[in-house]
PDB file of N, CA and C in Angstrom:
ATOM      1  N   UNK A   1      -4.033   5.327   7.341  1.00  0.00           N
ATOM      2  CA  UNK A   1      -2.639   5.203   7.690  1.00  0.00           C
ATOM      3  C   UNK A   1      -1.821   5.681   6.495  1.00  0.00           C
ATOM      4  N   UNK A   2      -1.035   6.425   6.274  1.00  0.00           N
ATOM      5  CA  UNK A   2       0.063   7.195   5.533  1.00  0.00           C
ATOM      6  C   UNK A   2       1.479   6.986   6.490  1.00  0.00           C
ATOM      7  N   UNK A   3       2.330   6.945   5.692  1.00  0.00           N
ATOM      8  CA  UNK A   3       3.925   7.737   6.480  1.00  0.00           C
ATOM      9  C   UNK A   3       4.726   7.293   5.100  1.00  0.00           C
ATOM     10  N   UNK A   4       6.304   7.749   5.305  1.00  0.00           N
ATOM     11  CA  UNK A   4       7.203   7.395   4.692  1.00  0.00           C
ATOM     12  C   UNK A   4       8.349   6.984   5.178  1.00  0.00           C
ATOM     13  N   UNK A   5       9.288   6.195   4.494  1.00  0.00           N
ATOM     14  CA  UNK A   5      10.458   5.906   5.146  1.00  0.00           C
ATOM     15  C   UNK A   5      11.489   5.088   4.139  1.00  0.00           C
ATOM     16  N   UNK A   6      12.748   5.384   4.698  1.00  0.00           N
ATOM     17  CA  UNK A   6      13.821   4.227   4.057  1.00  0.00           C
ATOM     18  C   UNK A   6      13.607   3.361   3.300  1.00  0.00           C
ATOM     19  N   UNK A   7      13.974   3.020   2.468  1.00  0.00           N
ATOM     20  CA  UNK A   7      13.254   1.442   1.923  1.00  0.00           C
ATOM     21  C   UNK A   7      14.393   0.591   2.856  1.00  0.00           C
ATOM     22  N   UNK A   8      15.674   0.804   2.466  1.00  0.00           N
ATOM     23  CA  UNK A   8      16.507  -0.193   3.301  1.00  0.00           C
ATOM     24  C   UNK A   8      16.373  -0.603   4.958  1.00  0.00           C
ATOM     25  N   UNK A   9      15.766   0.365   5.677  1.00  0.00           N
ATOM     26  CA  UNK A   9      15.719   0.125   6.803  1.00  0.00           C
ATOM     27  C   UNK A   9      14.555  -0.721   7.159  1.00  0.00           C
ATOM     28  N   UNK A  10      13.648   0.050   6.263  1.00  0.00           N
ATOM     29  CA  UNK A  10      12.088  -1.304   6.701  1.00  0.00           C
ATOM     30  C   UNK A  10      12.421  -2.672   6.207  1.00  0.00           C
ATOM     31  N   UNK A  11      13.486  -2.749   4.966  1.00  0.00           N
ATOM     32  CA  UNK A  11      13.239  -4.139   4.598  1.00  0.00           C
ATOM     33  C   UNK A  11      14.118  -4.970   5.225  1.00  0.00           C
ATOM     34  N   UNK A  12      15.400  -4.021   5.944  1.00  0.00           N
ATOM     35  CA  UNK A  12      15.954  -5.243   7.021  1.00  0.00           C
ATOM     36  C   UNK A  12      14.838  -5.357   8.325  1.00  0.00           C
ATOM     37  N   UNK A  13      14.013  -5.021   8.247  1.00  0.00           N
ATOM     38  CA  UNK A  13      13.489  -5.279   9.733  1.00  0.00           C
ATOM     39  C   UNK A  13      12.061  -6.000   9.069  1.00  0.00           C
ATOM     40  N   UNK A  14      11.878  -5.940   7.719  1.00  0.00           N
ATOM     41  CA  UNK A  14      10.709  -7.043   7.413  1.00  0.00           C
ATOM     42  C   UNK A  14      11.462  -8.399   7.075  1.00  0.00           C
ATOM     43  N   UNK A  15      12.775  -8.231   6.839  1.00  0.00           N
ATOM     44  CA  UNK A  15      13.502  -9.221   6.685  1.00  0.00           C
ATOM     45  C   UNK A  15      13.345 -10.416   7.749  1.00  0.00           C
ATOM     46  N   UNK A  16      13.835  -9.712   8.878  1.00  0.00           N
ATOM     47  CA  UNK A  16      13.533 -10.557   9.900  1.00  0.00           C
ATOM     48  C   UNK A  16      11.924 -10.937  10.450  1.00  0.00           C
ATOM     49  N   UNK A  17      11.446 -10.243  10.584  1.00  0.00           N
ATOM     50  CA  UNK A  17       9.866 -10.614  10.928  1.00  0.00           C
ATOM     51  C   UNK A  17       9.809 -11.848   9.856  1.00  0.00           C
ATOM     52  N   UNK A  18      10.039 -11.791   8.723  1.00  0.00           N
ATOM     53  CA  UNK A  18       9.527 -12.860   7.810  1.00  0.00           C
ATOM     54  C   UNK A  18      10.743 -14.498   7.868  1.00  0.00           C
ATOM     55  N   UNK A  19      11.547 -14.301   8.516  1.00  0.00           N
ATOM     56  CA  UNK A  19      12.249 -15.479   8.880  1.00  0.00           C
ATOM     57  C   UNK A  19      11.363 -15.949  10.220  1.00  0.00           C
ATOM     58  N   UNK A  20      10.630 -15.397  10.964  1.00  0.00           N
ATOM     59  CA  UNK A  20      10.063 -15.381  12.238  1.00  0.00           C
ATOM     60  C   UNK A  20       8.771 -16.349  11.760  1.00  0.00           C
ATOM     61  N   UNK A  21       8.203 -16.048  11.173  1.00  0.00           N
ATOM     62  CA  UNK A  21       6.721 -16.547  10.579  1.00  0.00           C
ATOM     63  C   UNK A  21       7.120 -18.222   9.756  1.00  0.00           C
ATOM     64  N   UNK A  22       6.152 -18.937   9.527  1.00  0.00           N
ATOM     65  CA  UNK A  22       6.522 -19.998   9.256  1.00  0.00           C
ATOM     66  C   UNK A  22       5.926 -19.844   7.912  1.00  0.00           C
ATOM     67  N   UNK A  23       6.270 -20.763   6.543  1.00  0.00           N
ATOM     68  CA  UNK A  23       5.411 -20.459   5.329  1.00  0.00           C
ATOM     69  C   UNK A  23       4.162 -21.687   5.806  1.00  0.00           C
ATOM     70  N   UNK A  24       4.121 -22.950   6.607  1.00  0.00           N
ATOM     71  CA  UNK A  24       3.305 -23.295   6.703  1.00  0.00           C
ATOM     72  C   UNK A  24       2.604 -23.593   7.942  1.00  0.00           C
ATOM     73  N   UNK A  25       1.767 -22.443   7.589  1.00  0.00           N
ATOM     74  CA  UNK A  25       1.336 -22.095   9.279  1.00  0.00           C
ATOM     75  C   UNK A  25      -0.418 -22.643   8.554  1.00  0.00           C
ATOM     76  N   UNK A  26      -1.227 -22.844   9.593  1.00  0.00           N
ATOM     77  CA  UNK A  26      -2.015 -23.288   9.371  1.00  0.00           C
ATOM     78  C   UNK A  26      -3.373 -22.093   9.914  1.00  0.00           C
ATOM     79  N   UNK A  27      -2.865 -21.223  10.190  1.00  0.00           N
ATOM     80  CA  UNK A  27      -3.713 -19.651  10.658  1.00  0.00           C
ATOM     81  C   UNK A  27      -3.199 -18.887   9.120  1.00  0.00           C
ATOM     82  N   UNK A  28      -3.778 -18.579   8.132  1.00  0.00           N
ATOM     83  CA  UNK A  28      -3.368 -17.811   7.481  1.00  0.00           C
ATOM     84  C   UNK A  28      -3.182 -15.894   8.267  1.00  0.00           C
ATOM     85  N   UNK A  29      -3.439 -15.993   9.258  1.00  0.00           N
ATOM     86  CA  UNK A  29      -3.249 -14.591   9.981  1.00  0.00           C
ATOM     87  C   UNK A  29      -1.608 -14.635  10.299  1.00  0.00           C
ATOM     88  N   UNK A  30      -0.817 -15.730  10.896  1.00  0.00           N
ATOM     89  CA  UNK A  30       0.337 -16.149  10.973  1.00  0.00           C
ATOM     90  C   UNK A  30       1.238 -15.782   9.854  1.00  0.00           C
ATOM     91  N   UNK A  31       0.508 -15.574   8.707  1.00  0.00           N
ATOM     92  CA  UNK A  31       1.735 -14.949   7.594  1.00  0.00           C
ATOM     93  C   UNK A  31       1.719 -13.599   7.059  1.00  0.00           C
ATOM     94  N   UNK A  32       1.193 -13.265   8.330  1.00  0.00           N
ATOM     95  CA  UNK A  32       1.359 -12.154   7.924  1.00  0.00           C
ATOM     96  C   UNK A  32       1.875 -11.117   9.372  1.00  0.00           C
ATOM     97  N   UNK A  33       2.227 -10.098   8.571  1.00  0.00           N
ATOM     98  CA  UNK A  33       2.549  -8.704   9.567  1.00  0.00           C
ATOM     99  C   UNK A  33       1.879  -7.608  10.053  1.00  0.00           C
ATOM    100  N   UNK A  34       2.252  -7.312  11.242  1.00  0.00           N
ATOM    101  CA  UNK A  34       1.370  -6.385  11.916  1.00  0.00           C
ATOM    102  C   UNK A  34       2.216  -5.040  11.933  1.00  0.00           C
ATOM    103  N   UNK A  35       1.840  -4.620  11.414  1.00  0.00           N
ATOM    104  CA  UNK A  35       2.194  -2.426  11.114  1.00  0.00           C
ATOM    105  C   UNK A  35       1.231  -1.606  11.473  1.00  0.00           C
ATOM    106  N   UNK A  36       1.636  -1.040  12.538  1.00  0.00           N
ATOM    107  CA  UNK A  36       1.099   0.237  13.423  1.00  0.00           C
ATOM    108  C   UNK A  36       1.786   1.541  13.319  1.00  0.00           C
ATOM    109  N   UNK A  37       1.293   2.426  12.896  1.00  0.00           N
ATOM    110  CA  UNK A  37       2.290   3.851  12.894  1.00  0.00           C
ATOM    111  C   UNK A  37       1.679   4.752  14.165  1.00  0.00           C
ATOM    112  N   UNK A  38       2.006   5.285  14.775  1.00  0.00           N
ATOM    113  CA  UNK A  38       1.488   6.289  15.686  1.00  0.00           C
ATOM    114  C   UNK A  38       2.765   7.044  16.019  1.00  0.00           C
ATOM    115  N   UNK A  39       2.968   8.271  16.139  1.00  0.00           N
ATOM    116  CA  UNK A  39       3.453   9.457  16.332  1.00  0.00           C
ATOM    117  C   UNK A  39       5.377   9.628  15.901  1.00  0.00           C
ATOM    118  N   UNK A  40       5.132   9.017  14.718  1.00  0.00           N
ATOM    119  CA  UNK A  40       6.182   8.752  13.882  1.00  0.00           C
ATOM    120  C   UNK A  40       7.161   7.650  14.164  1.00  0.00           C
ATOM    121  N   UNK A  41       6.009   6.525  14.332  1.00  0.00           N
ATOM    122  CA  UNK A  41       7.060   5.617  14.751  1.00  0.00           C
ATOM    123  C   UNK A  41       6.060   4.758  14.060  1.00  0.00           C
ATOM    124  N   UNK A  42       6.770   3.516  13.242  1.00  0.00           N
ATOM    125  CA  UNK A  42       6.527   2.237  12.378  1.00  0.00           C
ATOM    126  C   UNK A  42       6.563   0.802  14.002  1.00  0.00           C
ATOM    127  N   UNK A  43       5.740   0.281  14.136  1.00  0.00           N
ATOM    128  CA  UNK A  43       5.967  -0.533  14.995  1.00  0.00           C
ATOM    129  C   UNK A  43       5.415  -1.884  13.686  1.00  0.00           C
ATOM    130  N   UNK A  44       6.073  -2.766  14.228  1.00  0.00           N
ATOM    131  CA  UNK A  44       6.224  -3.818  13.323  1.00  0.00           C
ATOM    132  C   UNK A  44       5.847  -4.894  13.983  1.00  0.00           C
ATOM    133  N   UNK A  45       5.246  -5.978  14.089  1.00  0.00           N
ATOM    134  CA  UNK A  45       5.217  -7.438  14.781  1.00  0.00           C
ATOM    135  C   UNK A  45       5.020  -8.658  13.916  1.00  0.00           C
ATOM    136  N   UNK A  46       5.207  -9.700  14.037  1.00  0.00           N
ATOM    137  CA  UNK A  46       5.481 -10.892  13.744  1.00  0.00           C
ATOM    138  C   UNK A  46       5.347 -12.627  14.712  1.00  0.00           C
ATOM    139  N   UNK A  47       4.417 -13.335  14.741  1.00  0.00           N
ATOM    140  CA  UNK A  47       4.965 -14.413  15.694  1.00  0.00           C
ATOM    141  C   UNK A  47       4.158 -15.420  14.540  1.00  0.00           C
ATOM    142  N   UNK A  48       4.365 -16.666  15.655  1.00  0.00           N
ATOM    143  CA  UNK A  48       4.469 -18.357  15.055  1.00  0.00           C
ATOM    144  C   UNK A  48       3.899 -18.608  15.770  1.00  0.00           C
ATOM    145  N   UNK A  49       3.734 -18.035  17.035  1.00  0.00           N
ATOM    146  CA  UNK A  49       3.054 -18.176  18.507  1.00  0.00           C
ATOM    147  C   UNK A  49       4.183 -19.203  19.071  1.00  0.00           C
ATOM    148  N   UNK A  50       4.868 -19.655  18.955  1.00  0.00           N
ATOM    149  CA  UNK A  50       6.114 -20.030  19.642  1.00  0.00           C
ATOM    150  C   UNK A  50       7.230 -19.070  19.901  1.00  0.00           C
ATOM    151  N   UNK A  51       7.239 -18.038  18.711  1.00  0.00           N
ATOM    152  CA  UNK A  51       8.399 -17.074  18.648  1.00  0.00           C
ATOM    153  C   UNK A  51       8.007 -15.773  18.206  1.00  0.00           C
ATOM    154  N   UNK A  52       8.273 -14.712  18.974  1.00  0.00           N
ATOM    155  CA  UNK A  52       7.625 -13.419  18.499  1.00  0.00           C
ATOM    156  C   UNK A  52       8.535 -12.398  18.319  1.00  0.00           C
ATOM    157  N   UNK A  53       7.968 -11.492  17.358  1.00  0.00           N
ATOM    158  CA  UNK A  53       9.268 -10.404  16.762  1.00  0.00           C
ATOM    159  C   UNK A  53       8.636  -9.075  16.929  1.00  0.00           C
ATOM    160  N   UNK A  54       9.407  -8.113  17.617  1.00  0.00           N
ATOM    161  CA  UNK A  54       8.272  -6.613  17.753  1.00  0.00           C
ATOM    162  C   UNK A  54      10.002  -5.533  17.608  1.00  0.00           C
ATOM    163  N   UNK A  55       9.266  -4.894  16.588  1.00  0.00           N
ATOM    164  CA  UNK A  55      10.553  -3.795  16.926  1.00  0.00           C
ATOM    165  C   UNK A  55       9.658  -2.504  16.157  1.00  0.00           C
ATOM    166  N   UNK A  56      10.385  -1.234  16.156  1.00  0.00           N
ATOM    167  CA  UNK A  56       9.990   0.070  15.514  1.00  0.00           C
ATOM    168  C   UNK A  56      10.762   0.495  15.368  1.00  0.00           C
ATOM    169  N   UNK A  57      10.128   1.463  13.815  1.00  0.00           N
ATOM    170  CA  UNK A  57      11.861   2.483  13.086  1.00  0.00           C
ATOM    171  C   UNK A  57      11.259   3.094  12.786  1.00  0.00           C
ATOM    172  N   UNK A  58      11.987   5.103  12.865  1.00  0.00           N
ATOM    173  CA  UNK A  58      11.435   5.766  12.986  1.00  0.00           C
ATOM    174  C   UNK A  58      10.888   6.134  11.236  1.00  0.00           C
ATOM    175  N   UNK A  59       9.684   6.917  11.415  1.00  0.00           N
ATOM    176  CA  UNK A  59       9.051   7.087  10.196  1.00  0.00           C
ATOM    177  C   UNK A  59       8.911   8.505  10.027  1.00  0.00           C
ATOM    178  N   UNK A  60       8.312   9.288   8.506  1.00  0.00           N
ATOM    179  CA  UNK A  60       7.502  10.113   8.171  1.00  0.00           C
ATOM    180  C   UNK A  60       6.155  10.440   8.285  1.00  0.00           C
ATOM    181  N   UNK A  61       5.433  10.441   9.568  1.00  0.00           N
ATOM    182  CA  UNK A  61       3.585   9.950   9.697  1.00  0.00           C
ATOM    183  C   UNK A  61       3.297  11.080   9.153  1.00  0.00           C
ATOM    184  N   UNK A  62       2.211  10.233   8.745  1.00  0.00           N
ATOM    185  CA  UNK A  62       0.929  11.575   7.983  1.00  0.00           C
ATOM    186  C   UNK A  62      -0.291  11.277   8.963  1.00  0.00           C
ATOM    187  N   UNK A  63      -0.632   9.962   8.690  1.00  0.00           N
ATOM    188  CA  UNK A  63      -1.572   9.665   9.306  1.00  0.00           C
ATOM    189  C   UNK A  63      -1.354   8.227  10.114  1.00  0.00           C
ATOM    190  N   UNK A  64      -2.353   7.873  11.138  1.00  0.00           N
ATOM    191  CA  UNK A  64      -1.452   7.095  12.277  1.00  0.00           C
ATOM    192  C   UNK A  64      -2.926   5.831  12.135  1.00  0.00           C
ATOM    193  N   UNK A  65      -2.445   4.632  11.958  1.00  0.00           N
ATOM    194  CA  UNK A  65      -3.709   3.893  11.713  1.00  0.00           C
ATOM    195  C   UNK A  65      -2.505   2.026  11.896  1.00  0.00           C
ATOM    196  N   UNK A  66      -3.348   0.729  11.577  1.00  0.00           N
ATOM    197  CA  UNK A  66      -2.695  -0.112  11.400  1.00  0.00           C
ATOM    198  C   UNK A  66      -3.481  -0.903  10.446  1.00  0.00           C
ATOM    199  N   UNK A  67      -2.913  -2.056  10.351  1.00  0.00           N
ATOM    200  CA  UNK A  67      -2.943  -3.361   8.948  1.00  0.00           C
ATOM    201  C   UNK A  67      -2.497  -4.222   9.609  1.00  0.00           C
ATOM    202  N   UNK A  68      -2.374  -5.982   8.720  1.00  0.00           N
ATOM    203  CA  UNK A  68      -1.862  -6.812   8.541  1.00  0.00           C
ATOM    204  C   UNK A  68      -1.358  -7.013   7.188  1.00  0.00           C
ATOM    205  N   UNK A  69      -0.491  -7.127   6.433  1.00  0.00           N
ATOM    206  CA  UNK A  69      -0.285  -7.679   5.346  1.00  0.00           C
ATOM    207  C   UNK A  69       0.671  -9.085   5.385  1.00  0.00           C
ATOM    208  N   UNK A  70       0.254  -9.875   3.984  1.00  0.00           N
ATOM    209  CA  UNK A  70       1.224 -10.843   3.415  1.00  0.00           C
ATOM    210  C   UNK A  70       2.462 -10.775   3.573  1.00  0.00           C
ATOM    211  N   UNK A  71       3.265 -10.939   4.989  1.00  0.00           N
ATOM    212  CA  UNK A  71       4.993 -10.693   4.941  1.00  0.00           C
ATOM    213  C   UNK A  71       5.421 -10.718   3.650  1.00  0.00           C
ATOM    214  N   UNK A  72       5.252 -12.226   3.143  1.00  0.00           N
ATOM    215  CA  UNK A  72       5.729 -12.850   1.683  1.00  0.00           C
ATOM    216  C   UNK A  72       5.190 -11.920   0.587  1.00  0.00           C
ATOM    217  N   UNK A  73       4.500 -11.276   0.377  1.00  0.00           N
ATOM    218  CA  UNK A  73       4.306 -10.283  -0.380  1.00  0.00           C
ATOM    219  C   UNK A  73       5.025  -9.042   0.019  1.00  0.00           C
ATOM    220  N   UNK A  74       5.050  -8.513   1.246  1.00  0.00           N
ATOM    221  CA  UNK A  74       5.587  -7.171   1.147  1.00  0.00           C
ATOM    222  C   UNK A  74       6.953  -7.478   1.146  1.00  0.00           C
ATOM    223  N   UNK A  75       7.572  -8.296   1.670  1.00  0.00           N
ATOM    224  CA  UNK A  75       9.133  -8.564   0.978  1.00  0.00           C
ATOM    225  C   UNK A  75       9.373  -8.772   0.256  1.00  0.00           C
ATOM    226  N   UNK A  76       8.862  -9.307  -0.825  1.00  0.00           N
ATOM    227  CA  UNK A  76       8.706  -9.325  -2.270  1.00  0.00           C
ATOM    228  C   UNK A  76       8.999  -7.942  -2.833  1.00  0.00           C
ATOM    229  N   UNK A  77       7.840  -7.421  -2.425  1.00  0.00           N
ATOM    230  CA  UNK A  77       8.048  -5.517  -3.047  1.00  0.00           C
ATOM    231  C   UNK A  77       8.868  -4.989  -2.731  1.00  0.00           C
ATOM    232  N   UNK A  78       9.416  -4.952  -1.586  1.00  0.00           N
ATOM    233  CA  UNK A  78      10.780  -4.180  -0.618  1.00  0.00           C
ATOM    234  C   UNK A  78      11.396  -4.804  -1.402  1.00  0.00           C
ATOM    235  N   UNK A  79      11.706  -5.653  -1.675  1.00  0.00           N
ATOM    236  CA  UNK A  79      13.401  -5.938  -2.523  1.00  0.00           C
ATOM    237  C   UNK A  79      13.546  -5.687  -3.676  1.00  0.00           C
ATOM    238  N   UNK A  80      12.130  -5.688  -4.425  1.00  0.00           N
ATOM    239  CA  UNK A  80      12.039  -4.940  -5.889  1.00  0.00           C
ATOM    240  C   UNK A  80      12.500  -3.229  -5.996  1.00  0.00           C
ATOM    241  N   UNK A  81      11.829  -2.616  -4.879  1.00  0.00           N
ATOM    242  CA  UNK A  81      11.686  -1.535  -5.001  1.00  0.00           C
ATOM    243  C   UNK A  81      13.249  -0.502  -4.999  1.00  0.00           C
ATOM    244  N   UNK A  82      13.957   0.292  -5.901  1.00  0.00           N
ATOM    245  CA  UNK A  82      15.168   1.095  -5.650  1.00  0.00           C
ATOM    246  C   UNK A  82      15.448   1.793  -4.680  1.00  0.00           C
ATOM    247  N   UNK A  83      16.694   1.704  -4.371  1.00  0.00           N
ATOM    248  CA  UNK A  83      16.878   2.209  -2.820  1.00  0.00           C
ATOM    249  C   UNK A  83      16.545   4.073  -2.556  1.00  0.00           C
ATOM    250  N   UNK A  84      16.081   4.135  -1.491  1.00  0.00           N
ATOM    251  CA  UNK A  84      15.358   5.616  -1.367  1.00  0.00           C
ATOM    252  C   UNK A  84      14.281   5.565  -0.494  1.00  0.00           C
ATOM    253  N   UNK A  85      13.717   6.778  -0.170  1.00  0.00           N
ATOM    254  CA  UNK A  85      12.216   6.970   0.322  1.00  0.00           C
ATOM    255  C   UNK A  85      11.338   6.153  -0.226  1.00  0.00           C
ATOM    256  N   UNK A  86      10.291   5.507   0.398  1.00  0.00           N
ATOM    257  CA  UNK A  86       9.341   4.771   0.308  1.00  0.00           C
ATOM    258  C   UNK A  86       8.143   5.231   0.667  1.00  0.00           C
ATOM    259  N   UNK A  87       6.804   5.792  -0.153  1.00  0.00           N
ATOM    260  CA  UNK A  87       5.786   6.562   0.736  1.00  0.00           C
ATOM    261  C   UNK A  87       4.248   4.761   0.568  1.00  0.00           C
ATOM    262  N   UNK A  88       3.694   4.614   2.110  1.00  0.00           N
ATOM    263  CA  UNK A  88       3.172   3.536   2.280  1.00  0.00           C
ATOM    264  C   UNK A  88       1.267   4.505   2.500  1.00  0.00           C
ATOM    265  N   UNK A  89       0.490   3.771   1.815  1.00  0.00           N
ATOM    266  CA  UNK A  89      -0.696   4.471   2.118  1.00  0.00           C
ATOM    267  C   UNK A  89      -1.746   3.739   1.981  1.00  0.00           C
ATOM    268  N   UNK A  90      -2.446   3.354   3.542  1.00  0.00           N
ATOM    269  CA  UNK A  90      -3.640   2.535   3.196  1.00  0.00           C
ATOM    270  C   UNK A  90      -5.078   3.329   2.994  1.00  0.00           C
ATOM    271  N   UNK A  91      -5.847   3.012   1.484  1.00  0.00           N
ATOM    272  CA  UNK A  91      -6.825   3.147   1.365  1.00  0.00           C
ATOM    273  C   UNK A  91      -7.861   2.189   1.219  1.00  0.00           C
ATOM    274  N   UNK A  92      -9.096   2.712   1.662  1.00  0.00           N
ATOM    275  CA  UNK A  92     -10.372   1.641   1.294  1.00  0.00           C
ATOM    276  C   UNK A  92     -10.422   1.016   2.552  1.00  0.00           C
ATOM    277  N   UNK A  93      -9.498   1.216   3.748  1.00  0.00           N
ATOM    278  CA  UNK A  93      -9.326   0.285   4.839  1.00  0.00           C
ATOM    279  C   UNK A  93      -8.588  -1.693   4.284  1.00  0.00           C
ATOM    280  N   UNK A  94      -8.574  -1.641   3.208  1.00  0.00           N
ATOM    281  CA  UNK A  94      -8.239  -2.723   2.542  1.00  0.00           C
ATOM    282  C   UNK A  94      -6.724  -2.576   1.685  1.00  0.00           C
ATOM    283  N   UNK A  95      -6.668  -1.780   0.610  1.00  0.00           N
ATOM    284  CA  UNK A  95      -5.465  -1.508   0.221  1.00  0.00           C
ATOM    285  C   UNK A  95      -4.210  -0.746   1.107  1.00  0.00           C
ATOM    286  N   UNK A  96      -3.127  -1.312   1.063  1.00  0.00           N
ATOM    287  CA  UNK A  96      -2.281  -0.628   0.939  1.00  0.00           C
ATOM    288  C   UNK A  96      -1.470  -0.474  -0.547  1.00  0.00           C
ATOM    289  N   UNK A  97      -0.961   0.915  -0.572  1.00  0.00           N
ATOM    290  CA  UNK A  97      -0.012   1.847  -1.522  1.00  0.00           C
ATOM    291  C   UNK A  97       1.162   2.013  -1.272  1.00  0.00           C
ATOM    292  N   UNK A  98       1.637   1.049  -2.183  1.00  0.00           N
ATOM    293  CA  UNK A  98       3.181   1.263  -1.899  1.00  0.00           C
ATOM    294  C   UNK A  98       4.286   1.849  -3.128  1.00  0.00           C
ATOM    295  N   UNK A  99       4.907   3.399  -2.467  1.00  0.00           N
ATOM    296  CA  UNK A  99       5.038   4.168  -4.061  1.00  0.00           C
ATOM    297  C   UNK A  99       6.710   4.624  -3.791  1.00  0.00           C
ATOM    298  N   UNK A 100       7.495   4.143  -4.351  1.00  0.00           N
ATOM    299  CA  UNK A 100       8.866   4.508  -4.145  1.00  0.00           C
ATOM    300  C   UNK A 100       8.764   6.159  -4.614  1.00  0.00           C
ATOM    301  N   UNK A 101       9.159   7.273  -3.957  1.00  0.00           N
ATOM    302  CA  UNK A 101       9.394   8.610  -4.298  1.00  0.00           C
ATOM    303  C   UNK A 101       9.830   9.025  -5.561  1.00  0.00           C
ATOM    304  N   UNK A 102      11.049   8.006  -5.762  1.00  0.00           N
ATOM    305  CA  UNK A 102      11.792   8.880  -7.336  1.00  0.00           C
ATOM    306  C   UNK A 102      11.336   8.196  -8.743  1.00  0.00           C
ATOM    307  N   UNK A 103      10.428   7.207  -8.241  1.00  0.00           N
ATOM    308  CA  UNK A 103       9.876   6.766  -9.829  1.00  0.00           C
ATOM    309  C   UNK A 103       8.467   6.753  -9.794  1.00  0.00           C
ATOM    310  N   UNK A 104       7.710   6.502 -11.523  1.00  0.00           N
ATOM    311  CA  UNK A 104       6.943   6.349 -11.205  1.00  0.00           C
ATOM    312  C   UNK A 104       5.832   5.048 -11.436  1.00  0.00           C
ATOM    313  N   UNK A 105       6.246   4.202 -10.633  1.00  0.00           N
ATOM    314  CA  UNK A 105       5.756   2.982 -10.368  1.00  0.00           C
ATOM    315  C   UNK A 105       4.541   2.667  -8.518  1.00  0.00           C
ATOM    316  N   UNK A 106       3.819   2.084  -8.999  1.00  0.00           N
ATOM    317  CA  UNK A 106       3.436   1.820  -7.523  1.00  0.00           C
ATOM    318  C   UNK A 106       2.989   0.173  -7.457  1.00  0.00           C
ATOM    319  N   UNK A 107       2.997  -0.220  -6.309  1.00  0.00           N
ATOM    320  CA  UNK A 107       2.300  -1.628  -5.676  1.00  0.00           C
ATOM    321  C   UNK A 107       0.956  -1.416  -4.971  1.00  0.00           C
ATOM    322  N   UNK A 108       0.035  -2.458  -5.099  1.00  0.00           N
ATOM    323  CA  UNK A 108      -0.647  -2.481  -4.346  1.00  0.00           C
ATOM    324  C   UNK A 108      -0.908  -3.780  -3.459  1.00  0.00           C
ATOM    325  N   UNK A 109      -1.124  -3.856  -1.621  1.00  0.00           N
ATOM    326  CA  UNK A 109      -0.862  -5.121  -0.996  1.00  0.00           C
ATOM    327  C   UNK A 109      -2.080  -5.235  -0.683  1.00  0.00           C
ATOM    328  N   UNK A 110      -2.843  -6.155  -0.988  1.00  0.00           N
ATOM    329  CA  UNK A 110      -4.417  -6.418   0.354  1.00  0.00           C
ATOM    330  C   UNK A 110      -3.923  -6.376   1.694  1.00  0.00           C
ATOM    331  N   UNK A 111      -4.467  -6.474   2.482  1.00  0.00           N
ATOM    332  CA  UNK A 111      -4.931  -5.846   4.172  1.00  0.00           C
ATOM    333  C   UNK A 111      -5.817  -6.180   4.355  1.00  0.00           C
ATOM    334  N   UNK A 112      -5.676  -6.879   5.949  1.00  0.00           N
ATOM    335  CA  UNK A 112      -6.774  -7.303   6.778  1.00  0.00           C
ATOM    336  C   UNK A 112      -6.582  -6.378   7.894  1.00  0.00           C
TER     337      UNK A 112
END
């Protein structure tokens, strides 16, 4: 999975997924987010299993694959990161790469 995109636009829409999720959920799968890219589109999901969150914004695909990550971690990074292009890249089937375009800094998130 590869693409790129906004930083501001993904992080209002991880914004919300992560008000959606509870911090004490007792499924550690529950805290986290579901990201699917397929044919330039970011699909996003989120639930509590009481309350569920699904939306998509459009992306840069390279390559079309999905993950789960730590909401609470990747909002963490989204708000660190300077506003601009954002390029996201999972390797190892385990990492994701998270590399803001105009600097040169990167993150790395585990993935299930």
């Amino acid at each position: 999975m590869k693409f790129s995109c906004e930083k501001d636009i993904l992080l209002r829409e991880i914004s919300i997924a992560h008000e959606i999720i509870s911090s004490r959920n007792s499924l550690s799968i529950l805290s986290n987010v579901y990201l699917e890219v397929k044919e330039n589109n970011l699909f996003i999901k989120a639930t509590d299993l009481k309350v569920s969150f699904e939306t998509n914004i459009n992306v840069e695909a390279v390559l079309p694959g999905s993950i789960t990550v730590f909401c609470d971690k990747l909002l963490g990074v989204l708000r660190s990161l300077p506003p601009g292009k954002v390029e996201f890249e999972l390797k190892e089937n385990t990492l994701l790469y998270i590399k803001p375009l105009l600097k040169k800094i990167d993150f790395q998130l585990k993935s299930i």
